[in-house]
Protein backbone atom coordinates (compact mmCIF):
# COMPACT_ATOMS: atom_id res chain seq x y z
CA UNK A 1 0.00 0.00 0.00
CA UNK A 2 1.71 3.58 -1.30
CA UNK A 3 0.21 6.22 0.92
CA UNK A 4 1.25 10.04 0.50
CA UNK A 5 2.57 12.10 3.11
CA UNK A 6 3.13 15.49 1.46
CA UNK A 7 3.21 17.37 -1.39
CA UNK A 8 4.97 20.46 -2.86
CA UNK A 9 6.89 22.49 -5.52
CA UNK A 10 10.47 23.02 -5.16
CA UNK A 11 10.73 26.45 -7.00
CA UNK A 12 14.68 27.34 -8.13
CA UNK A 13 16.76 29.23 -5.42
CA UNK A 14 17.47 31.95 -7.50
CA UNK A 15 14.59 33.45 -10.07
CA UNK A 16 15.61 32.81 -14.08
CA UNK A 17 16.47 35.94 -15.47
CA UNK A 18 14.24 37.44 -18.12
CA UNK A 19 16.12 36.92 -20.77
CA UNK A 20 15.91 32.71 -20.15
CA UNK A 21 12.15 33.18 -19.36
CA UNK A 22 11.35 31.42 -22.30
CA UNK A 23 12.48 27.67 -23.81
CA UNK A 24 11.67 27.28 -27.50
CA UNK A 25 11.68 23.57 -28.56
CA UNK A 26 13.44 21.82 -31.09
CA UNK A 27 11.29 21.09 -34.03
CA UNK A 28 12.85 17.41 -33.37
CA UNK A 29 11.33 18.41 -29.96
CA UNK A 30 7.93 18.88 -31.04
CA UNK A 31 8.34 15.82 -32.74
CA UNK A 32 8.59 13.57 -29.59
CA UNK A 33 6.24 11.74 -28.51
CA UNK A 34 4.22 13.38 -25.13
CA UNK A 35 5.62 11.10 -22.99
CA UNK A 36 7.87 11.40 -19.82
CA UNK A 37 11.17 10.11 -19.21
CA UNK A 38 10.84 7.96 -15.85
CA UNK A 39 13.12 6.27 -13.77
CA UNK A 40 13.14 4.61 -10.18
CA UNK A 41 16.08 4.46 -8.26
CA UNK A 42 16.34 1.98 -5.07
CA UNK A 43 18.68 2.87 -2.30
CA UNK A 44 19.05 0.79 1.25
CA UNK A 45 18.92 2.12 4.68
CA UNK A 46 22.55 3.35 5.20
CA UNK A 47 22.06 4.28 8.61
CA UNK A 48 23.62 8.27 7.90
CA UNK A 49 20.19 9.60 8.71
CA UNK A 50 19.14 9.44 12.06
CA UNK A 51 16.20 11.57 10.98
CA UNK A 52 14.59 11.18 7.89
CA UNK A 53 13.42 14.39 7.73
CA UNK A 54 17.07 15.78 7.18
CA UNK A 55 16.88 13.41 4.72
CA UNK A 56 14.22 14.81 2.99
CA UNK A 57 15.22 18.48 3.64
CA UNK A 58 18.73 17.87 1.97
CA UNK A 59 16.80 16.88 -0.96
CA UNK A 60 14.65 19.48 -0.82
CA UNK A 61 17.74 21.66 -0.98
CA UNK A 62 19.76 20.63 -3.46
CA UNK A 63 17.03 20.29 -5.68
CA UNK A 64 16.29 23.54 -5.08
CA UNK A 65 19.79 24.54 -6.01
CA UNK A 66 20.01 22.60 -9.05
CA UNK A 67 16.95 23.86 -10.48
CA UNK A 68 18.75 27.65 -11.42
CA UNK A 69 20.89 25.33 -13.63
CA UNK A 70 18.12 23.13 -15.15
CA UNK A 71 15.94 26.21 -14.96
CA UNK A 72 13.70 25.05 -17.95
CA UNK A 73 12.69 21.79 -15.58
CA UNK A 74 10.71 23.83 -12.91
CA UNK A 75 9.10 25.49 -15.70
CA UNK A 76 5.82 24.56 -17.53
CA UNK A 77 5.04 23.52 -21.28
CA UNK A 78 1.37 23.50 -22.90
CA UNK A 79 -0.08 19.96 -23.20
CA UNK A 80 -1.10 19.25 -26.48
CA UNK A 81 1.34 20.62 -29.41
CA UNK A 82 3.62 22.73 -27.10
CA UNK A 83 6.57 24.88 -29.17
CA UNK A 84 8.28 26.33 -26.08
CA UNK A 85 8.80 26.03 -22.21
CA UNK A 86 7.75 28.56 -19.87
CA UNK A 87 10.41 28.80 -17.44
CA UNK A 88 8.41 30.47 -15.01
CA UNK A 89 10.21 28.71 -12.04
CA UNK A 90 6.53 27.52 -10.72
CA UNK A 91 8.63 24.29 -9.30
CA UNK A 92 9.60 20.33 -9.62
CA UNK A 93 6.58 18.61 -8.20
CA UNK A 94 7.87 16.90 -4.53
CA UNK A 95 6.10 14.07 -3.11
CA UNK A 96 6.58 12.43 -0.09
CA UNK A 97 5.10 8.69 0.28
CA UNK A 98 4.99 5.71 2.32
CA UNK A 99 5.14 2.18 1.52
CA UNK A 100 3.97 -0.32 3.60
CA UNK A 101 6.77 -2.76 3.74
CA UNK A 102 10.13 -3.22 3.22
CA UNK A 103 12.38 -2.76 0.24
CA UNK A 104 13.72 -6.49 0.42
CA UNK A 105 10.09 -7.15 0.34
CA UNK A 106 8.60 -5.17 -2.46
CA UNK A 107 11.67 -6.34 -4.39
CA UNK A 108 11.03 -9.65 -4.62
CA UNK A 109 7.42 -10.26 -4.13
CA UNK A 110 5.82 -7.40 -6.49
CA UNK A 111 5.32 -7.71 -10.56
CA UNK A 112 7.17 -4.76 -12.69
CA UNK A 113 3.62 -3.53 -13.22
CA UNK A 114 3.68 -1.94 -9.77
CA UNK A 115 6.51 -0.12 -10.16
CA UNK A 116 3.96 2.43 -11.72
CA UNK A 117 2.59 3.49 -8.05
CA UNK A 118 6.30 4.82 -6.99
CA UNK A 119 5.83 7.59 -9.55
CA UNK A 120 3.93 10.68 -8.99
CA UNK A 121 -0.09 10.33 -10.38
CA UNK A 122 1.51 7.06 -11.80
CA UNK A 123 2.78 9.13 -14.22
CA UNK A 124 5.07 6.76 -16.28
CA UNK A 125 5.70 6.90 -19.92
CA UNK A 126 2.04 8.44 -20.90
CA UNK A 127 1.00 11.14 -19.58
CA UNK A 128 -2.79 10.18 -20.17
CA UNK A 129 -2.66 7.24 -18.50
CA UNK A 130 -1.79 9.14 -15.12
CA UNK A 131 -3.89 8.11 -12.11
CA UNK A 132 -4.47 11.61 -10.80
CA UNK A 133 -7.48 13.76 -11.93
CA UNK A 134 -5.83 17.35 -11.75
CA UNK A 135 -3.07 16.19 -13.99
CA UNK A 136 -5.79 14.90 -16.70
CA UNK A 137 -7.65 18.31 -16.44
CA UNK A 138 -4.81 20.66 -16.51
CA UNK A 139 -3.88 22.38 -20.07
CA UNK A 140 -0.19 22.46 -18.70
CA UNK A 141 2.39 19.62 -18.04
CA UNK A 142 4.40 19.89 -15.18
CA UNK A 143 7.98 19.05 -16.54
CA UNK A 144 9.84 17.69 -13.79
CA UNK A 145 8.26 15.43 -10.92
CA UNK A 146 9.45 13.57 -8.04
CA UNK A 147 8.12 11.04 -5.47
CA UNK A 148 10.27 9.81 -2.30
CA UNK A 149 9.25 6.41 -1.46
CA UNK A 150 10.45 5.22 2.56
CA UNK A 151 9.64 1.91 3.22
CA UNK A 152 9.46 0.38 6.51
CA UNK A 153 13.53 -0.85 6.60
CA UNK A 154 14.16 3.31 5.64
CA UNK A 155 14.94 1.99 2.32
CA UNK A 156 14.15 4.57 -0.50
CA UNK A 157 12.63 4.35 -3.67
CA UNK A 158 13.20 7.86 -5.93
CA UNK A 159 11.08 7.74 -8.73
CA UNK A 160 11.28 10.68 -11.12
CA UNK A 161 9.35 11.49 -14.44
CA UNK A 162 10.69 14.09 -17.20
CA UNK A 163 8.80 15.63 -20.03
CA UNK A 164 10.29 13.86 -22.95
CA UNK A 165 9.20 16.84 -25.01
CA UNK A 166 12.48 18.84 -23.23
CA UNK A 167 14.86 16.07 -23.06
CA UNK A 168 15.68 12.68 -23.60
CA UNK A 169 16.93 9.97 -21.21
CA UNK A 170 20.26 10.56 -21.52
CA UNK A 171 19.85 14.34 -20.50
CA UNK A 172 17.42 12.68 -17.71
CA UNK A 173 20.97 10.74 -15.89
CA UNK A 174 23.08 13.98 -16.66
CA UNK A 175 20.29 15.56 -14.47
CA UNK A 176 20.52 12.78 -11.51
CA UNK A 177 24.23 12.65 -11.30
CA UNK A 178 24.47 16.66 -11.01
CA UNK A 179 21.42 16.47 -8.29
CA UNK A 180 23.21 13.73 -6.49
CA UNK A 181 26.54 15.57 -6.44
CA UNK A 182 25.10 18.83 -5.23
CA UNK A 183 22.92 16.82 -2.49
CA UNK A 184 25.98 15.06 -1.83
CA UNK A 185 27.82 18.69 -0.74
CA UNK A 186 24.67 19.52 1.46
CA UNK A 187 24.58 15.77 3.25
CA UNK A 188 28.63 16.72 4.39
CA UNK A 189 27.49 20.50 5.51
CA UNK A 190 29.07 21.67 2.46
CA UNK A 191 27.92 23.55 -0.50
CA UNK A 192 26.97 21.51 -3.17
CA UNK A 193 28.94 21.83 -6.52
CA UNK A 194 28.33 20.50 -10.07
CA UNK A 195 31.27 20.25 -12.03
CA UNK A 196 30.25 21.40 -15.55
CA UNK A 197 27.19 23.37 -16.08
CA UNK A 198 24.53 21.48 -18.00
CA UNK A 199 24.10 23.46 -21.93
CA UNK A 200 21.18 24.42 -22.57
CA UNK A 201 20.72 24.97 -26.43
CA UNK A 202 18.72 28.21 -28.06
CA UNK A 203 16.68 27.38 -30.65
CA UNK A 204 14.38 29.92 -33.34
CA UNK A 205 10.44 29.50 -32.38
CA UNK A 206 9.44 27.26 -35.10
CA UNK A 207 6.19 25.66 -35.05
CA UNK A 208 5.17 22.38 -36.94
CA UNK A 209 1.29 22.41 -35.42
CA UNK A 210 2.09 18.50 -34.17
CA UNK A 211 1.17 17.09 -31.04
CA UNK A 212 4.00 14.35 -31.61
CA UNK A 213 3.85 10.91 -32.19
CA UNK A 214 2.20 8.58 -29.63
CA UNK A 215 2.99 5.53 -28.12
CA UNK A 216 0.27 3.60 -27.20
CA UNK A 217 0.36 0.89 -24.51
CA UNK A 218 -2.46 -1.66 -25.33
CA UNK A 219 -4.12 -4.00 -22.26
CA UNK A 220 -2.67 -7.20 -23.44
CA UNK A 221 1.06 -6.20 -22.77
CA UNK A 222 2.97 -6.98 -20.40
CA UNK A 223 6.59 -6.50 -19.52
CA UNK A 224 9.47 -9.08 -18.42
CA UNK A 225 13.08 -8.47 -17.22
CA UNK A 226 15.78 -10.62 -18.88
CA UNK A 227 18.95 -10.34 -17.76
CA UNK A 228 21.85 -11.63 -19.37
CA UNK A 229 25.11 -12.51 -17.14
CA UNK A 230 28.80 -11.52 -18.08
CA UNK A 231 29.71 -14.76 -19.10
CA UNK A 232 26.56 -15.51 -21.14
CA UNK A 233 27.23 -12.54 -23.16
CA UNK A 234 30.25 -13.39 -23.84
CA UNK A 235 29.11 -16.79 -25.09
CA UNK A 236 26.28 -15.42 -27.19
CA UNK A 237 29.19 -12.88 -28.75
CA UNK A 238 31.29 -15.66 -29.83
CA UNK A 239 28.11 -17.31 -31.14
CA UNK A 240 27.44 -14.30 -33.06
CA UNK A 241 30.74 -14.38 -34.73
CA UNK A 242 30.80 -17.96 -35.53
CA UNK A 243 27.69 -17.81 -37.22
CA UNK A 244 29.00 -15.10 -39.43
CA UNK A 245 32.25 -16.99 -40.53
CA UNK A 246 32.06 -17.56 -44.28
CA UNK A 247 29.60 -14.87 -44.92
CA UNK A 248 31.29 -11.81 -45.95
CA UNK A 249 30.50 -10.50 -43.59
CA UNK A 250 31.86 -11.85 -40.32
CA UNK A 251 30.77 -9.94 -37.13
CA UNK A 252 34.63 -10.29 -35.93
CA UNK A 253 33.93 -8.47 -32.62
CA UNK A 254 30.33 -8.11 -32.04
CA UNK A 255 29.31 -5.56 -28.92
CA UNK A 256 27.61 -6.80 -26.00
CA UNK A 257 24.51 -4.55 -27.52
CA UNK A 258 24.93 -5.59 -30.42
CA UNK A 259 24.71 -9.16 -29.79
CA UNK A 260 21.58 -9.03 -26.73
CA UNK A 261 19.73 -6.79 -29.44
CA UNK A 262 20.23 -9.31 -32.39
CA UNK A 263 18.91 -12.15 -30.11
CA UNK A 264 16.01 -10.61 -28.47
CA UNK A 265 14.69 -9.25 -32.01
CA UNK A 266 15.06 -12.74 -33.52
CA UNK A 267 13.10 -14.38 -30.94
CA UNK A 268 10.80 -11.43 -30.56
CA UNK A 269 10.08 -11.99 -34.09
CA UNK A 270 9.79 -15.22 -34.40
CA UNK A 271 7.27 -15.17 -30.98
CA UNK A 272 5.03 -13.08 -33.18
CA UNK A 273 5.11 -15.16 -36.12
CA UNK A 274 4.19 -18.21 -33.87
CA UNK A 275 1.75 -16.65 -31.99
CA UNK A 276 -0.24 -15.38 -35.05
CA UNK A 277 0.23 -18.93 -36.70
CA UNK A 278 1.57 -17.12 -39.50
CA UNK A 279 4.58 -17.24 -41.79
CA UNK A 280 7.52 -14.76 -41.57
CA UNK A 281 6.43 -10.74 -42.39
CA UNK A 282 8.27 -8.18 -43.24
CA UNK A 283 9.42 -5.74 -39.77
CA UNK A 284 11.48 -3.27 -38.58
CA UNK A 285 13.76 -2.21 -35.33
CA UNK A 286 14.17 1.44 -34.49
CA UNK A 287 17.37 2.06 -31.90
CA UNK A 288 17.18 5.93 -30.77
CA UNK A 289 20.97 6.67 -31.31
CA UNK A 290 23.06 9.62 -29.07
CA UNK A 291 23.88 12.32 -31.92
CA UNK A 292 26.21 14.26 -29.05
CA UNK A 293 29.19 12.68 -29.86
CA UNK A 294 28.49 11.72 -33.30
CA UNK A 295 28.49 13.70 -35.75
CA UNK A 296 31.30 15.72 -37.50
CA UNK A 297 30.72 19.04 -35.41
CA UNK A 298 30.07 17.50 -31.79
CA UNK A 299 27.79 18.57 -29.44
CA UNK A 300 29.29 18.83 -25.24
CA UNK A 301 28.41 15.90 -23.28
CA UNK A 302 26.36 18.42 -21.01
CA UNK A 303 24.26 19.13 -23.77
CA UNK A 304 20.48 18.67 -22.37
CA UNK A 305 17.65 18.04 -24.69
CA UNK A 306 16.92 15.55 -27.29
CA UNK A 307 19.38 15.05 -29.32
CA UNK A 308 18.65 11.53 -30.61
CA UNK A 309 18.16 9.87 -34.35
CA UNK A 310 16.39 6.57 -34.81
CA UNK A 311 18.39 4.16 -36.74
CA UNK A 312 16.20 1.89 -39.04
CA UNK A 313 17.06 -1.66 -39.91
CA UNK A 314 14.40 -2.99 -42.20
CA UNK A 315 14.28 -7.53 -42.22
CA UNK A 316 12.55 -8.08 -45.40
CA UNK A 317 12.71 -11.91 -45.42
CA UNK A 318 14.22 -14.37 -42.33
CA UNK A 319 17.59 -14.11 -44.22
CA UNK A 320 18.15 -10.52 -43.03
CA UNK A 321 17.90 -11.86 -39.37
CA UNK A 322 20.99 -13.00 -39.82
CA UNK A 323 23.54 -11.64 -37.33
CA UNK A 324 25.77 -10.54 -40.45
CA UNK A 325 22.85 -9.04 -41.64
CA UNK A 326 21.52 -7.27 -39.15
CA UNK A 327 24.33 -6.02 -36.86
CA UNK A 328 26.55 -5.24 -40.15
CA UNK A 329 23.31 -3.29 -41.07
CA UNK A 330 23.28 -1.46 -37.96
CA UNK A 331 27.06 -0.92 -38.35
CA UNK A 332 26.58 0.59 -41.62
CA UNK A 333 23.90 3.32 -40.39
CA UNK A 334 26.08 4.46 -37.30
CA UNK A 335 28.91 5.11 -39.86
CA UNK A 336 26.56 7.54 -41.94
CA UNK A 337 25.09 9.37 -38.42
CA UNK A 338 29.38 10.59 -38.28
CA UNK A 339 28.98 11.59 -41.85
CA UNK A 340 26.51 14.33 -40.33
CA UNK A 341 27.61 17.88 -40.39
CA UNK A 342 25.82 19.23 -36.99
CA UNK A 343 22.72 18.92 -35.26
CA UNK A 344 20.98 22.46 -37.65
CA UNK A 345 21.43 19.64 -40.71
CA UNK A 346 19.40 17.44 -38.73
CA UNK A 347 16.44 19.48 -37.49
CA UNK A 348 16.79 21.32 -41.10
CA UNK A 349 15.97 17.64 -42.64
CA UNK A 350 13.27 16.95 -39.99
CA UNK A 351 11.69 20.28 -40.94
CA UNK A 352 11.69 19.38 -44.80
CA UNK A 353 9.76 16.08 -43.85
CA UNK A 354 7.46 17.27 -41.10
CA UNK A 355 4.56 17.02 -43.66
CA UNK A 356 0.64 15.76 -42.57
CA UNK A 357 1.60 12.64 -44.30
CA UNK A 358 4.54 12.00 -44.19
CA UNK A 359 3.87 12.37 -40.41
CA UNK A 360 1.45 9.68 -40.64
CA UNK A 361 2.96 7.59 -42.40
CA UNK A 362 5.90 7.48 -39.33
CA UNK A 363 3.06 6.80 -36.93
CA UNK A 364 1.96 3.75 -38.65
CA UNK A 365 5.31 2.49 -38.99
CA UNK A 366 6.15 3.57 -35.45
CA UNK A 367 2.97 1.34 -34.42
CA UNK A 368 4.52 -1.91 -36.07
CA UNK A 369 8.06 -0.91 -34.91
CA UNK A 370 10.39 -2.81 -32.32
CA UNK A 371 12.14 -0.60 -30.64
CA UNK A 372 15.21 -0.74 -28.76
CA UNK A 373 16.82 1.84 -26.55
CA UNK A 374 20.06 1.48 -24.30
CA UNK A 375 21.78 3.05 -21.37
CA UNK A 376 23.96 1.26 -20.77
CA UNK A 377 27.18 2.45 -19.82
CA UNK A 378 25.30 5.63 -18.37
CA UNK A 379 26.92 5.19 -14.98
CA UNK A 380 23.28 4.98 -13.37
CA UNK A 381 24.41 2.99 -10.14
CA UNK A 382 27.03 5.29 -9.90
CA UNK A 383 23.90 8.22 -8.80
CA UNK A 384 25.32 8.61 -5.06
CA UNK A 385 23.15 11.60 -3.10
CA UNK A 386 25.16 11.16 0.25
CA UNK A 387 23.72 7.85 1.44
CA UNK A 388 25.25 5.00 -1.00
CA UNK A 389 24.83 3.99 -4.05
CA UNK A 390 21.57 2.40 -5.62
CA UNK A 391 20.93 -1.72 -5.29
CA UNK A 392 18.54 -1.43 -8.47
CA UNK A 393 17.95 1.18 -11.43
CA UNK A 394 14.92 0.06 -13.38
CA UNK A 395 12.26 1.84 -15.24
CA UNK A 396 8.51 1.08 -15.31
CA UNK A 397 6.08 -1.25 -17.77
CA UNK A 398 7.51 -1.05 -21.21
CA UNK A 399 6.66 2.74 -22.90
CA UNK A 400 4.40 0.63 -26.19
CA UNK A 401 4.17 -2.84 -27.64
CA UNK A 402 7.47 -4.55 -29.01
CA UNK A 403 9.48 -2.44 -26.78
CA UNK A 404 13.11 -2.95 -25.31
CA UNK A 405 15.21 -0.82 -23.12
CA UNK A 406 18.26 -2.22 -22.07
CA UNK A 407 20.35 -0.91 -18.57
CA UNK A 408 23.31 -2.25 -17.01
CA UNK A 409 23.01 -4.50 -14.10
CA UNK A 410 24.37 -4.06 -10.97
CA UNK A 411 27.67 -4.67 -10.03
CA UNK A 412 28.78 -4.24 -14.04
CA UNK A 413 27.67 -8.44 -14.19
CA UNK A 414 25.41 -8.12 -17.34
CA UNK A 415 22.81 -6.19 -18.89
CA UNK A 416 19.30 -6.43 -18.03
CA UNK A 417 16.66 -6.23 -20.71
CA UNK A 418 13.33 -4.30 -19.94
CA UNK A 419 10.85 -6.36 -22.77
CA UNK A 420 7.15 -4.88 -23.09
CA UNK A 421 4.96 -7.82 -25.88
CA UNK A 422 1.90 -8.41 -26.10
CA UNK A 423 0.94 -11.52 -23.87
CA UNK A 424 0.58 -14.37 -26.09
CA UNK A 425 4.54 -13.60 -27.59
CA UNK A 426 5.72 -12.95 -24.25
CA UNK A 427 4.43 -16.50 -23.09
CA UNK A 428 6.06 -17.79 -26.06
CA UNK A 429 9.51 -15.66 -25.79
CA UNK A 430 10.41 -16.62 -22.19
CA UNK A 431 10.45 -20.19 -22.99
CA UNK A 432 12.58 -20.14 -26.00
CA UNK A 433 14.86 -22.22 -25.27
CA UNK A 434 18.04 -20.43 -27.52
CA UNK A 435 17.30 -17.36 -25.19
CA UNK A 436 17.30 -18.95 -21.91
CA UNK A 437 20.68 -20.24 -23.14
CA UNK A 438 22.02 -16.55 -22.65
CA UNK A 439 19.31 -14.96 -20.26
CA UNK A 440 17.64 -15.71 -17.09
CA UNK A 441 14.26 -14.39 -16.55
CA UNK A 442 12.56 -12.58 -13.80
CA UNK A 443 8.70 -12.03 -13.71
CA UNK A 444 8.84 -9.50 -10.87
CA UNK A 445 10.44 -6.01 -10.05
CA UNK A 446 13.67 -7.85 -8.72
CA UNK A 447 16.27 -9.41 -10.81
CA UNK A 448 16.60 -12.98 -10.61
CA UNK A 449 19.93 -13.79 -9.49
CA UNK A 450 20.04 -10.62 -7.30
CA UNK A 451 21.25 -10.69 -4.01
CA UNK A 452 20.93 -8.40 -1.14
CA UNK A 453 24.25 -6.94 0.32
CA UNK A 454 22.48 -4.27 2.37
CA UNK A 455 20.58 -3.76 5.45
CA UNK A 456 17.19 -3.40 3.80
């Protein structure tokens, strides 16, 4: 049972100046689905807190103080077609809840599904599907929220939800680490620092009159966690490569990606086709790609926004599922993103096709899509506020059908694989038996070979 204690808006310490009073989006930003960013971070009772409520209040604080440098988060955008952020330092959202039990507990026992009531208003991926009234009725989105979940141990719970229409998930860990470092200073009775300031791009007001793409989340998904060990992946790599001797195209050095993304489409695939009782059609994976570091003129690494492209790998026939095939496919499109001039060429091209139908047409093809998106190597467990570092980093229920996001797990011992399918693949998928070669699979929030180290 989540009950909630409080709830407030952490406005900036300092007022935004005039001049910054206004955010215009990225037409690649109006192009964005209206979805949020969310992720849930799990920390144990370390014991530094006597009081929780110095706890909270260093939160508080530092959030405060981070907001003057992500001054467009405690601002406001309209919700339905928005072109700009009003960064009228109205606040994060703050909420304070209780859960009645303890972390060990809720870890083990509950499905990912209710991961959804750590977040504020359940407010996950889509925003409609929020559980709270006033955030259904209101014609503004509140960009940044928050919700501190204490279980009975003192464990913690941080779940936090970004407007994807200001920045994508990369920009969304940027934003943790820096809050974590400057909550950090304030848990040691210091003042908290962040190392670089986080770049905030200006952009010309454009306006496409698009409400973005959607991603719609039907009643018959559901979502799994596979996680696939060090060593496993390292088997599956040399699998890779082996099957790719004598084709002209041998995967000599396949990346761990590379190689759990090649596998999980295959059997996601082939699920479908089985499930359906049909033969083999024609699909598609989209993998959101970082442009920061990219493209010929580079972006910083403090860069906030979205600044992602969506590779496309089109399997026409089962031969294309090859690993040659599709990973040299794959390789082949990330070679042409460096062959990009700067980030104007690519919201210049976006412009050109930001047509009614050619709009359209993406949405359909979005629809059918699998989609893969990683973060791994995003230092995630690494998000240390003062009290430890995280025992899990996990997101909620899949964002749409035929979804993937892929993290690190703990510890550096694998990656673990977030998979959202409709029900009748996902029956069929987690008893493949060439993918529970390589991956061991958890029906609940916890990880299956995960171990507590910590009081919790």
């Amino acid at each position: 049972m989540t009950t909630i204690v409080s709830t407030e808006f952490i406005k900036p310490s300092s007022a935004t100046p005039p001049h910054l009073k206004t955010y215009n989006l990225s037409v690649y930003d109006q192009l964005i689905p209206s979805t949020f960013n969310p992720l849930v971070i799990f920390y144990p009772n370390s014991g530094i807190y006597h009081n929780p409520h110095d706890q909270i209040h260093d939160l508080k604080k530092s959030l405060s103080h981070i907001l003057t440098k992500y001054y467009p988060f405690a601002g406001r955008h309209a919700k339905f077609a928005p072109t700009c952020v009003d960064c009228n330092d109205l606040g994060a959202e703050f909420i304070e809840a209780s859960i009645d039990g303890t972390l060990l507990d809720f870890l083990q026992n509950s499905q990912h599904e209710d991961l959804d009531r750590l977040f504020p208003h359940g407010q996950t991926w889509n925003s409609s599907k929020c559980s709270s009234g006033h955030v259904l009725q209101s014609d503004t989105v509140i960009v940044l929220a928050v919700q501190v979940n204490r279980f009975t141990c003192e464990g913690l719970a941080l779940a936090v939800s970004l407007s994807h229409k200001i920045a994508d998930a990369y920009s969304l860990v940027r934003f943790l680490h820096d809050w974590a470092k400057m909550s950090h200073g304030f848990s040691k009775n210091k003042t908290g620092e962040v190392p670089t300031e986080p770049c905030f791009l200006s952009f010309e007001s454009t306006n496409i009159n698009f409400s973005g793409f959607s991603l719609e989340l039907s009643n018959d998904c559901v979502t799994r966690s596979f996680v696939f060990p060090n060593a496993k992946i390292h088997q599956l790599k040399l699998k890779v490569s082996a099957m790719s001797v004598g084709s002209g195209q041998h995967i000599t050095n396949p990346t761990r990606v590379e190689a759990v993304t090649w596998l999980l489409y295959k059997c996601a695939v082939e699920a479908t086709t089985k499930s359906k009782l049909d033969s083999f059609s024609p699909t598609y994976m989209s993998l959101p790609i970082n442009l920061r570091d990219k493209m010929i003129k580079q972006l910083p690494e403090n860069c906030i926004g979205n600044f992602v492209t969506g590779l496309e790998v089109h399997t026409r026939n089962e031969m294309e599922m090859k690993p040659e095939m599709l990973i040299g496919e794959i390789r082949n499109q990330k070679m042409k993103i460096h062959c990009i001039k700067d980030i104007e060429t690519v919201f210049a091209s976006l412009l050109i096709t930001s047509s009614s139908n050619h709009l359209e047409n993406r949405q359909r093809k979005l629809d059918n899509a699998y989609v893969y998106t990683s973060l791994c190597g995003s230092s995630m467990y690494q998000i240390e506020f003062g009290w430890g570092t995280p025992i899990r980093v996990t997101a909620p229920r899949g964002p749409k059908k035929n979804s993937f996001v892929l993290l690190d797990a703990p510890n550096k011992e694998g990656i673990e694989v977030l998979v959202c399918l409709r029900k009748q693949d996902m029956d069929i998928i987690q008893s493949d038996p060439e993918l529970l070669c390589f991956a061991n699979v958890s029906l609940g929030a916890a990880r299956s070979f995960w171990m507590p180290k910590a009081k919790l």
